[in-house]
C-alpha atoms as a PDB file:
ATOM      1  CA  UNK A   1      67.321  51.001  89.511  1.00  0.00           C
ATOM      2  CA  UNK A   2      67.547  54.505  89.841  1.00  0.00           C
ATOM      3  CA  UNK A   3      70.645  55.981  88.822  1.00  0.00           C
ATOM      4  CA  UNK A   4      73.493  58.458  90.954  1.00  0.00           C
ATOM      5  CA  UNK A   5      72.582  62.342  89.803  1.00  0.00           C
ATOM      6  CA  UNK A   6      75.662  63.181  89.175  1.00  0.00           C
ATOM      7  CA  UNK A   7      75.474  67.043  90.728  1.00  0.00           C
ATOM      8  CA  UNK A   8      73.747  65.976  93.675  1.00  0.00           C
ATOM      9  CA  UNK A   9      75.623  67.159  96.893  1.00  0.00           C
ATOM     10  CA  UNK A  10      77.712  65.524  98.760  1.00  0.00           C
ATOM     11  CA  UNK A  11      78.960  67.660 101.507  1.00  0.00           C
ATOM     12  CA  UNK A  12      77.920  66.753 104.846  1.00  0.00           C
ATOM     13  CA  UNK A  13      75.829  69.189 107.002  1.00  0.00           C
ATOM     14  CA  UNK A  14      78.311  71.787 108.451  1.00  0.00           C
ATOM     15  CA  UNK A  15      81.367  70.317 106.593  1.00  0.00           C
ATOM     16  CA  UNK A  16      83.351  74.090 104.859  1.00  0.00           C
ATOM     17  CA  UNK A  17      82.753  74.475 101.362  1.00  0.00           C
ATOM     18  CA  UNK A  18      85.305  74.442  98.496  1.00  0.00           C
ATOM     19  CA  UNK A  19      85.383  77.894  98.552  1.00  0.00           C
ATOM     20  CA  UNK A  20      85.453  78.138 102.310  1.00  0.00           C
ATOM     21  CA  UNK A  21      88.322  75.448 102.191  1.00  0.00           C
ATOM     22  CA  UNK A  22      90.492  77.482  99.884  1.00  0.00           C
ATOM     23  CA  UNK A  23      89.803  80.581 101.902  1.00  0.00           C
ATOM     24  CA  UNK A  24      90.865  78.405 105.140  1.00  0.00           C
ATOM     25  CA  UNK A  25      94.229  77.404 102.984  1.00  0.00           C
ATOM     26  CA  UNK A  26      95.004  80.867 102.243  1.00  0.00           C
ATOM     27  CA  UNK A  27      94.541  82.158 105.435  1.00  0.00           C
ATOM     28  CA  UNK A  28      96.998  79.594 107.025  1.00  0.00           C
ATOM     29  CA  UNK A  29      99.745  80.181 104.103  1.00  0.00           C
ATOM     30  CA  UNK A  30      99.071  83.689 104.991  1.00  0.00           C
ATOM     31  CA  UNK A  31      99.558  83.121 108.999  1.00  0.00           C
ATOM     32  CA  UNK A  32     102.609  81.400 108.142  1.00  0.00           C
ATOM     33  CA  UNK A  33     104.573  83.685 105.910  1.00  0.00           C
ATOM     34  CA  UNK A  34     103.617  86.708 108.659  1.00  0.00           C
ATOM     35  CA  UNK A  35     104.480  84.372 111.582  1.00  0.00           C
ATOM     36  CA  UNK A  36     107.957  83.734 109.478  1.00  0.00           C
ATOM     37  CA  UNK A  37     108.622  87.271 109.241  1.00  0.00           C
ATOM     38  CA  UNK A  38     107.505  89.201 112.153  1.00  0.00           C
ATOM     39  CA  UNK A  39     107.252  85.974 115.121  1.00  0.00           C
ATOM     40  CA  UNK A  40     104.051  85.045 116.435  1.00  0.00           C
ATOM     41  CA  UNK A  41     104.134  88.161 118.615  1.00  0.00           C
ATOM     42  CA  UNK A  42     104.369  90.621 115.793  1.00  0.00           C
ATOM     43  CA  UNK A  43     101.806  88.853 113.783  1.00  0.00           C
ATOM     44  CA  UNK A  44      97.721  90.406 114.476  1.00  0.00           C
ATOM     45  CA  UNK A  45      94.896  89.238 113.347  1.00  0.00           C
ATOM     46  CA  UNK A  46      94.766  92.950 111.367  1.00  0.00           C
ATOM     47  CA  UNK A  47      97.784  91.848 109.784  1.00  0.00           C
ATOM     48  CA  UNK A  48      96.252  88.261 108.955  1.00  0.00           C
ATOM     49  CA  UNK A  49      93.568  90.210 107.234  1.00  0.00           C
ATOM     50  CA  UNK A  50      94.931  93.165 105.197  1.00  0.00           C
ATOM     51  CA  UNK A  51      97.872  90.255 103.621  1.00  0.00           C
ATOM     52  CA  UNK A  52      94.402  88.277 103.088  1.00  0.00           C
ATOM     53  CA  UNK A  53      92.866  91.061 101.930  1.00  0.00           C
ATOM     54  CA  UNK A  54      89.617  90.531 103.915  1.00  0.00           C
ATOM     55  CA  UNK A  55      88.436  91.779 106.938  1.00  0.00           C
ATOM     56  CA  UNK A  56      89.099  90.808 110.631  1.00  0.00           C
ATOM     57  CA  UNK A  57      85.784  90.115 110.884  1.00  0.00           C
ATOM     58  CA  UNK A  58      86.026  87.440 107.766  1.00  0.00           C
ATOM     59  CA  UNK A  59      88.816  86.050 109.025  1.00  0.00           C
ATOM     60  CA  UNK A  60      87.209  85.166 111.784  1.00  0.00           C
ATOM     61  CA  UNK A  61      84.163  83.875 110.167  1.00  0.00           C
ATOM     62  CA  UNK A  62      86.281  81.194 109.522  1.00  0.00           C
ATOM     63  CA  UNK A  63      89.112  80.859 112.548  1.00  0.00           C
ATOM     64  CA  UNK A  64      87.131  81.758 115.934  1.00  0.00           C
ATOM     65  CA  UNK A  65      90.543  83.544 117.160  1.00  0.00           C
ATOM     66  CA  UNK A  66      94.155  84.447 116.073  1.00  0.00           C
ATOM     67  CA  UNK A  67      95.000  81.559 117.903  1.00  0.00           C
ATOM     68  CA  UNK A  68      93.078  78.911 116.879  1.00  0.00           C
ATOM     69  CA  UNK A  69      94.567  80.362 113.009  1.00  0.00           C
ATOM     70  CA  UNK A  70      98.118  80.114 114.792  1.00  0.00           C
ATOM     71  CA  UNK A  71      97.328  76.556 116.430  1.00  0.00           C
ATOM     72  CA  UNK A  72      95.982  75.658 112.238  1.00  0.00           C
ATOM     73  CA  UNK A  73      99.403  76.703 110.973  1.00  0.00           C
ATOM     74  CA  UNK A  74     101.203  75.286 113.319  1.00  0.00           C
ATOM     75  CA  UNK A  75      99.021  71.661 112.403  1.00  0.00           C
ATOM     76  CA  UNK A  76      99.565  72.433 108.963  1.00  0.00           C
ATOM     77  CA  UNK A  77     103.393  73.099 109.062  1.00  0.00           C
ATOM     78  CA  UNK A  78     104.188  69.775 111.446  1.00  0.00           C
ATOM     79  CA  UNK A  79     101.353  67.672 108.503  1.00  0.00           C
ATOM     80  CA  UNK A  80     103.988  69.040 105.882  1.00  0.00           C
ATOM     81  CA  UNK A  81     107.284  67.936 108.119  1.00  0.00           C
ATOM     82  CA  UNK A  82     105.768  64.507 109.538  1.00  0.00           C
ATOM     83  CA  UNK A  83     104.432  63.646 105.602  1.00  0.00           C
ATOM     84  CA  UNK A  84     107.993  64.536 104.277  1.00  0.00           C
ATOM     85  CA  UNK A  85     110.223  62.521 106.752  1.00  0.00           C
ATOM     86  CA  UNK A  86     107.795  60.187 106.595  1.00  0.00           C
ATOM     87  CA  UNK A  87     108.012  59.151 103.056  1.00  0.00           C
ATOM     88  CA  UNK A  88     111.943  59.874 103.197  1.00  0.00           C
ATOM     89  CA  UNK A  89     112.156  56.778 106.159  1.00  0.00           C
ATOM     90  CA  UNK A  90     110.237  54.759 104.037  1.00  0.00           C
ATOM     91  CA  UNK A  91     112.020  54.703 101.003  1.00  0.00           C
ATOM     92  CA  UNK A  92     115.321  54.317 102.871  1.00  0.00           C
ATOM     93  CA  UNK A  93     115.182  50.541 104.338  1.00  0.00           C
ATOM     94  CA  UNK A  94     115.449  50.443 107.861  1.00  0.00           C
ATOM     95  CA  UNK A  95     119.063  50.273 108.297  1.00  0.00           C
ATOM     96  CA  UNK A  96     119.417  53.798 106.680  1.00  0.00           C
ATOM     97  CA  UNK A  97     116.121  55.210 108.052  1.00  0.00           C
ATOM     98  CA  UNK A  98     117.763  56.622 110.712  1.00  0.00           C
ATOM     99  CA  UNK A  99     119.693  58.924 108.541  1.00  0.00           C
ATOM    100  CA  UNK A 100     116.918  59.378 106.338  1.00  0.00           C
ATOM    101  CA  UNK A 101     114.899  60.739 109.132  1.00  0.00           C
ATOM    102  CA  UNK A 102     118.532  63.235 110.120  1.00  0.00           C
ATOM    103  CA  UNK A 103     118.836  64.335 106.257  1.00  0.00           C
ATOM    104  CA  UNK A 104     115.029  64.855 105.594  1.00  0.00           C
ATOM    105  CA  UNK A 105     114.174  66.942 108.394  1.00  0.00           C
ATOM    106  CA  UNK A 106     116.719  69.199 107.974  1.00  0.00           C
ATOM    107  CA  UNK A 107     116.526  69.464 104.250  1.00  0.00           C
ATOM    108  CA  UNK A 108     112.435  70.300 104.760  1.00  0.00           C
ATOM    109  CA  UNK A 109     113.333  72.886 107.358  1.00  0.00           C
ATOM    110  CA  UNK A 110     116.068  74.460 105.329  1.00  0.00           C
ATOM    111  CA  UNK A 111     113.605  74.633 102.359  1.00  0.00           C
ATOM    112  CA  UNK A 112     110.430  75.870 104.314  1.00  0.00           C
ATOM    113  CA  UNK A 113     111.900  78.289 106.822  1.00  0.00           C
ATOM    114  CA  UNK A 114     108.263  79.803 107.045  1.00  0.00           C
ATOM    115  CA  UNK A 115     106.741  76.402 108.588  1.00  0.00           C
ATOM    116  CA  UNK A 116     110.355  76.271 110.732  1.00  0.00           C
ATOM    117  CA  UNK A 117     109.451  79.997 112.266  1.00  0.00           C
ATOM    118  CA  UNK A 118     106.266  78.540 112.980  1.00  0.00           C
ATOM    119  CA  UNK A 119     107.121  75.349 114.670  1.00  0.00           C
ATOM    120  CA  UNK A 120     110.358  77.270 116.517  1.00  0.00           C
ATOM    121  CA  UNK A 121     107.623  79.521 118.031  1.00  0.00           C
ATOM    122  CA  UNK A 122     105.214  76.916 118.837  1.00  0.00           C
ATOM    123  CA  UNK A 123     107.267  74.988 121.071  1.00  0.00           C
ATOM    124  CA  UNK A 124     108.628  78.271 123.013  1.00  0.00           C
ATOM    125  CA  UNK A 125     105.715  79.279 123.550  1.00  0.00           C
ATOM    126  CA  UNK A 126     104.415  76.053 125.051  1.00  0.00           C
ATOM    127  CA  UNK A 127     102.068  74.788 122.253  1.00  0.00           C
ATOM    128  CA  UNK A 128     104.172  71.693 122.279  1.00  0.00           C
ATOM    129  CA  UNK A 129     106.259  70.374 125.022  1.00  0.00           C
ATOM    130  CA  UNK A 130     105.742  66.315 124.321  1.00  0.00           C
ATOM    131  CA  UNK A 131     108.989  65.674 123.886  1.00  0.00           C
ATOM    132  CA  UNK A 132     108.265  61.617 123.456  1.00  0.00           C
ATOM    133  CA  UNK A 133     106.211  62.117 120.576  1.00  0.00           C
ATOM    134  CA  UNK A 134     109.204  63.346 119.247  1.00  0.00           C
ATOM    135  CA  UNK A 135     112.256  61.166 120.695  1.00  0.00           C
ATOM    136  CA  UNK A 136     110.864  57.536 120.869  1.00  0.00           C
ATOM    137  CA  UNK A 137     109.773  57.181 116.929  1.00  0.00           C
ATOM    138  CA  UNK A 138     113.578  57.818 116.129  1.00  0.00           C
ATOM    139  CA  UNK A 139     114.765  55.197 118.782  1.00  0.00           C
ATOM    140  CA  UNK A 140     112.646  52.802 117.129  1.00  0.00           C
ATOM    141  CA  UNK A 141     114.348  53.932 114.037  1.00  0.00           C
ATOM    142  CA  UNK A 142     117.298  53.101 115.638  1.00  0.00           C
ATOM    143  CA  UNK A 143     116.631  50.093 117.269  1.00  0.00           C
ATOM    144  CA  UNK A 144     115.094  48.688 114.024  1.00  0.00           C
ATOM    145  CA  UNK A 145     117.987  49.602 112.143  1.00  0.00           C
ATOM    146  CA  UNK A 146     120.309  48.001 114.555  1.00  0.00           C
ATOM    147  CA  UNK A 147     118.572  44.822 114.337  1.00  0.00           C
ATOM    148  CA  UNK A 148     118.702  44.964 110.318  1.00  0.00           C
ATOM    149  CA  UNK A 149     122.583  45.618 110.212  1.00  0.00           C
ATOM    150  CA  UNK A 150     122.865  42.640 112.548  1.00  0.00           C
ATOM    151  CA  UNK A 151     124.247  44.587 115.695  1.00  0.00           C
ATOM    152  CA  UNK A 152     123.950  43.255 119.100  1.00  0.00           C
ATOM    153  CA  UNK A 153     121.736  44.441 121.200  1.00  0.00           C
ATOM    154  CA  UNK A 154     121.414  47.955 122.663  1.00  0.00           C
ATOM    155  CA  UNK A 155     122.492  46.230 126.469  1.00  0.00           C
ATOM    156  CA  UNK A 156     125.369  44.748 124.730  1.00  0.00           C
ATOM    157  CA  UNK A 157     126.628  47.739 123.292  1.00  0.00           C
ATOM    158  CA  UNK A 158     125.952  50.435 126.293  1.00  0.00           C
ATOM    159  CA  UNK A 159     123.448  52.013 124.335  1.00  0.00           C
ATOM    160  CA  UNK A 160     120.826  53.903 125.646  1.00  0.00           C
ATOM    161  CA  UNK A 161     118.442  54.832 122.321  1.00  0.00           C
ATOM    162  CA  UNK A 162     116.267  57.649 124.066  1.00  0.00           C
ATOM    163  CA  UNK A 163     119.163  59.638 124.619  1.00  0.00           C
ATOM    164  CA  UNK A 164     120.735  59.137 121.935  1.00  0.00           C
ATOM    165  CA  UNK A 165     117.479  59.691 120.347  1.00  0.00           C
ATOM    166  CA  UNK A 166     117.310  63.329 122.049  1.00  0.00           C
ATOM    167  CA  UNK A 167     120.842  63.846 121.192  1.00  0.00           C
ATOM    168  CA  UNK A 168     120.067  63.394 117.836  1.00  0.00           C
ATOM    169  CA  UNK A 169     116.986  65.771 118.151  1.00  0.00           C
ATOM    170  CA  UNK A 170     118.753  68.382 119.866  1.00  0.00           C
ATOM    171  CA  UNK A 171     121.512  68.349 117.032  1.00  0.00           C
ATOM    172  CA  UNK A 172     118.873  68.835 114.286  1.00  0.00           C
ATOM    173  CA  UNK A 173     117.701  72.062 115.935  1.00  0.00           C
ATOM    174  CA  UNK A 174     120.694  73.639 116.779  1.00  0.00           C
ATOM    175  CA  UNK A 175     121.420  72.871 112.580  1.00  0.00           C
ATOM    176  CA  UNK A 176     118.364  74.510 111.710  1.00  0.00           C
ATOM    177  CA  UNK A 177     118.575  77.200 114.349  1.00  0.00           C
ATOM    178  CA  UNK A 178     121.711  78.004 113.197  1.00  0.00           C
ATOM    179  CA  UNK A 179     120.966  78.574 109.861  1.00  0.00           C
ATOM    180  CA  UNK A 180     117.602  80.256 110.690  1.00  0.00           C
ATOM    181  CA  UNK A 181     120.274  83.057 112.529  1.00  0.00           C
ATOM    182  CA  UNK A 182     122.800  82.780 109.777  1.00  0.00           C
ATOM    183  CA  UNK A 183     121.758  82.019 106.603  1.00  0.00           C
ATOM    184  CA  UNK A 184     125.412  81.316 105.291  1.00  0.00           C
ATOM    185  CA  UNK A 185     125.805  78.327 107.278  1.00  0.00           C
ATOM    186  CA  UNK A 186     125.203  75.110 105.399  1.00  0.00           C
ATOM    187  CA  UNK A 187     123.068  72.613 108.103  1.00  0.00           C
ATOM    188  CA  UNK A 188     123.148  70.064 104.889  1.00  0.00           C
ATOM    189  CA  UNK A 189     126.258  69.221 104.961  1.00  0.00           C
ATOM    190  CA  UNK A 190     125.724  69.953 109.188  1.00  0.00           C
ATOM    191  CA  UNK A 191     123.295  66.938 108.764  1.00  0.00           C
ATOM    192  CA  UNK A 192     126.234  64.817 106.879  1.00  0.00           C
ATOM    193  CA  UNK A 193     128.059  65.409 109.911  1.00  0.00           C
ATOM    194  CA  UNK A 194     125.335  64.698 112.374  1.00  0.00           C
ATOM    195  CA  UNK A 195     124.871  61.374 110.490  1.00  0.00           C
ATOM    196  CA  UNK A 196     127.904  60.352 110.583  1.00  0.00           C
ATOM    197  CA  UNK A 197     128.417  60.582 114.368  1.00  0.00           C
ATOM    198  CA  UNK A 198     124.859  58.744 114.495  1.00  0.00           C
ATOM    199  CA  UNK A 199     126.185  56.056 112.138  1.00  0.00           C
ATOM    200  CA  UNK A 200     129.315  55.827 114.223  1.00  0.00           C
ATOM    201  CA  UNK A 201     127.251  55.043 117.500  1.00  0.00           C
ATOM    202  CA  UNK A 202     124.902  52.950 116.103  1.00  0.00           C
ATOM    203  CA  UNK A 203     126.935  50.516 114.187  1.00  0.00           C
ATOM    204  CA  UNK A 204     130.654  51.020 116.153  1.00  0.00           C
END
């Protein structure tokens, strides 16, 4: 039986290479340091470039436009938040995952203010306005951890989870708005607050 060589290839047909992946990588770090600094508006594709230090014409070898590089670092910045809060949930139980999900979002945006500038400008400028994608995973955070702490149900308590689920949401960005404006303000212990209004409704 033949044997595996070993340095044989094993990159599909038009998949980037290493060294095209890196460059890719850079680029987007790049596009999201510039976009944290000068806004989306105030960041070109000649400013991609010279903080590459490529060419416009490189950078586009590998992005077809500035924003398809924008759209990238946008991807890349929500992968980062999702993976994060994701792993903070799951740790927590689901009695405390809703707080998990208040406390790790906030903390991630607080400690990546680039990827924050770059989802903040995203969603004003209409790249993403599905607000359900965002609201009804944390009311089935809720409603899970209702059910674990042995609360009635959401009927029996007046509860309505989706807004309380968009309440929620909307207090997380005014934290990390907030803080984005004035760096002096603390949104963790914001968060602690936010939490313990949350915990208050959920489990009265």
């Amino acid at each position: 039986m033949a044997r595996e060589n070993p340095r044989s290839p094993t990159r599909k047909p038009g998949e980037p290479t290493l060294t095209e992946q890196a460059r890719r990588a850079q680029l987007i770090d790049v596009t999201v340091r510039l976009i944290a600094e000068n806004g989306n508006a105030g960041t070109s594709l000649a400013r991609i470039a010279e903080a590459a230090g490529i060419t416009k014409a490189a950078v586009l070898y590998h992005f077809r436009s500035k924003d398809a590089l924008v759209r990238a670092a946008h991807e890349s910045a929500l992968t980062g938040l999702v993976e994060h809060v994701g792993a903070a949930v799951e740790s927590a139980g689901a009695e405390r995952a809703p707080a998990a999900y208040v406390r790790s979002m906030v903390g991630y945006l607080r400690d990546h203010p680039g990827h924050t500038r770059v989802i903040v400008d995203a969603v004003a400028d209409g790249e993403d306005r599905r607000s359900s994608e965002r609201w009804r995973p944390l009311a089935d955070l809720m409603h899970a951890a209702r059910r674990a702490h042995g609360a009635g149900s959401e009927t029996d308590a007046g509860l309505d989870l989706r807004t309380t689920a968009l309440i929620v949401g909307g207090g997380i960005d005014a934290i990390v708005a907030e803080h984005l404006d004035h760096p002096g303000f603390d949104p963790l212990a914001a968060a602690e607050d936010l939490v313990a209004m949350l915990d208050r409704t959920l489990f009265p």
